[in-house]
Protein backbone atom coordinates (compact mmCIF):
# COMPACT_ATOMS: atom_id res chain seq x y z
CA UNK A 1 52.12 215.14 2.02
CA UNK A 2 50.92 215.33 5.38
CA UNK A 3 48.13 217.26 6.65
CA UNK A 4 48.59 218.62 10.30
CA UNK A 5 46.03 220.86 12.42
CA UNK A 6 47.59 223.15 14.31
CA UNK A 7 44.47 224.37 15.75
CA UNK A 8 45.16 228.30 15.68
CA UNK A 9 43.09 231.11 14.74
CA UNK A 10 44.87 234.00 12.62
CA UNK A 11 43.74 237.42 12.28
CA UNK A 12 44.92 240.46 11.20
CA UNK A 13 43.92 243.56 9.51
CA UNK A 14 47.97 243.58 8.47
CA UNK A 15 48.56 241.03 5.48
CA UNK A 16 52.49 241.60 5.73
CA UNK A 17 51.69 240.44 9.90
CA UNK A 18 49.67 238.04 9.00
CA UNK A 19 51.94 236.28 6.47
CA UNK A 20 55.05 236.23 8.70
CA UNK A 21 53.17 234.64 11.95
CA UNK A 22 51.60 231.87 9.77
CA UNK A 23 55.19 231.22 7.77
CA UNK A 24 56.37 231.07 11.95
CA UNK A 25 53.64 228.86 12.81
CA UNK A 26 54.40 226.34 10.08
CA UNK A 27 58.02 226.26 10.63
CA UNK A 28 57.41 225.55 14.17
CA UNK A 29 55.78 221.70 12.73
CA UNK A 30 58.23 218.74 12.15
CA UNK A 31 59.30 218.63 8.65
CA UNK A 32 58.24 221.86 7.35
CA UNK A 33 59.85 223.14 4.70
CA UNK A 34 59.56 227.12 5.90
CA UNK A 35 62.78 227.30 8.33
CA UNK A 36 64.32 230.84 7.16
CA UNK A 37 63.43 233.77 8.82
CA UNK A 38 60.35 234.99 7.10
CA UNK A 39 61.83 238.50 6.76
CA UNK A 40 64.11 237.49 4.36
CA UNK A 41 61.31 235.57 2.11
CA UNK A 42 61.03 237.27 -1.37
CA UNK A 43 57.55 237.65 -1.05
CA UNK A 44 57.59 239.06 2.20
CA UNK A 45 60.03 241.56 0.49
CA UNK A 46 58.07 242.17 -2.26
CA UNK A 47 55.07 242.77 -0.20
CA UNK A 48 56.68 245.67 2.13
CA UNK A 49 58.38 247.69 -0.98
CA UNK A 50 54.67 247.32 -2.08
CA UNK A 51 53.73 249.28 1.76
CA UNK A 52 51.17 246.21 2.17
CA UNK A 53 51.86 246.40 5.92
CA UNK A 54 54.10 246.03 8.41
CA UNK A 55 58.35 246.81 7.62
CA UNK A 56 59.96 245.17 10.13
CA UNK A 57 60.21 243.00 13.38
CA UNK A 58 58.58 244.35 16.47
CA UNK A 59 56.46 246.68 13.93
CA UNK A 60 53.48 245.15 15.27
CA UNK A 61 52.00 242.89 18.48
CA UNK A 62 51.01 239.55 18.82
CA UNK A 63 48.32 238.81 21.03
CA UNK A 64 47.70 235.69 22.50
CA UNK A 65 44.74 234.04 24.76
């Protein structure tokens, strides 16, 4: 295992949001194991038939400094 810092701060008040930027930001490392589009990631699924946030692509912004 190796540990990498990619020196990025998260937040969101959108858990659904949150989960697919961080599964983006990890896939964006050399050897990471997350490649797939995070949409399609059962627990992503799971968590919008649940209403836990956000239902789609472009559902939300991303705000960067």
């Amino acid at each position: 295992m190796e540990v990498r810092n990619p020196n990025v701060i998260l937040a969101s008040g959108d858990r659904i949001a949150m989960d697919v930027e961080c599964i983006k930001v990890i896939s964006g490392f050399e050897g990471a194991k997350l490649k797939d589009d995070p949409w399609k990631y059962t627990q992503i699924q799971h968590g919008v038939k649940l209403g836990l946030g956000v239902k789609e692509e472009g559902a939300c912004e991303l705000v960067t400094e």
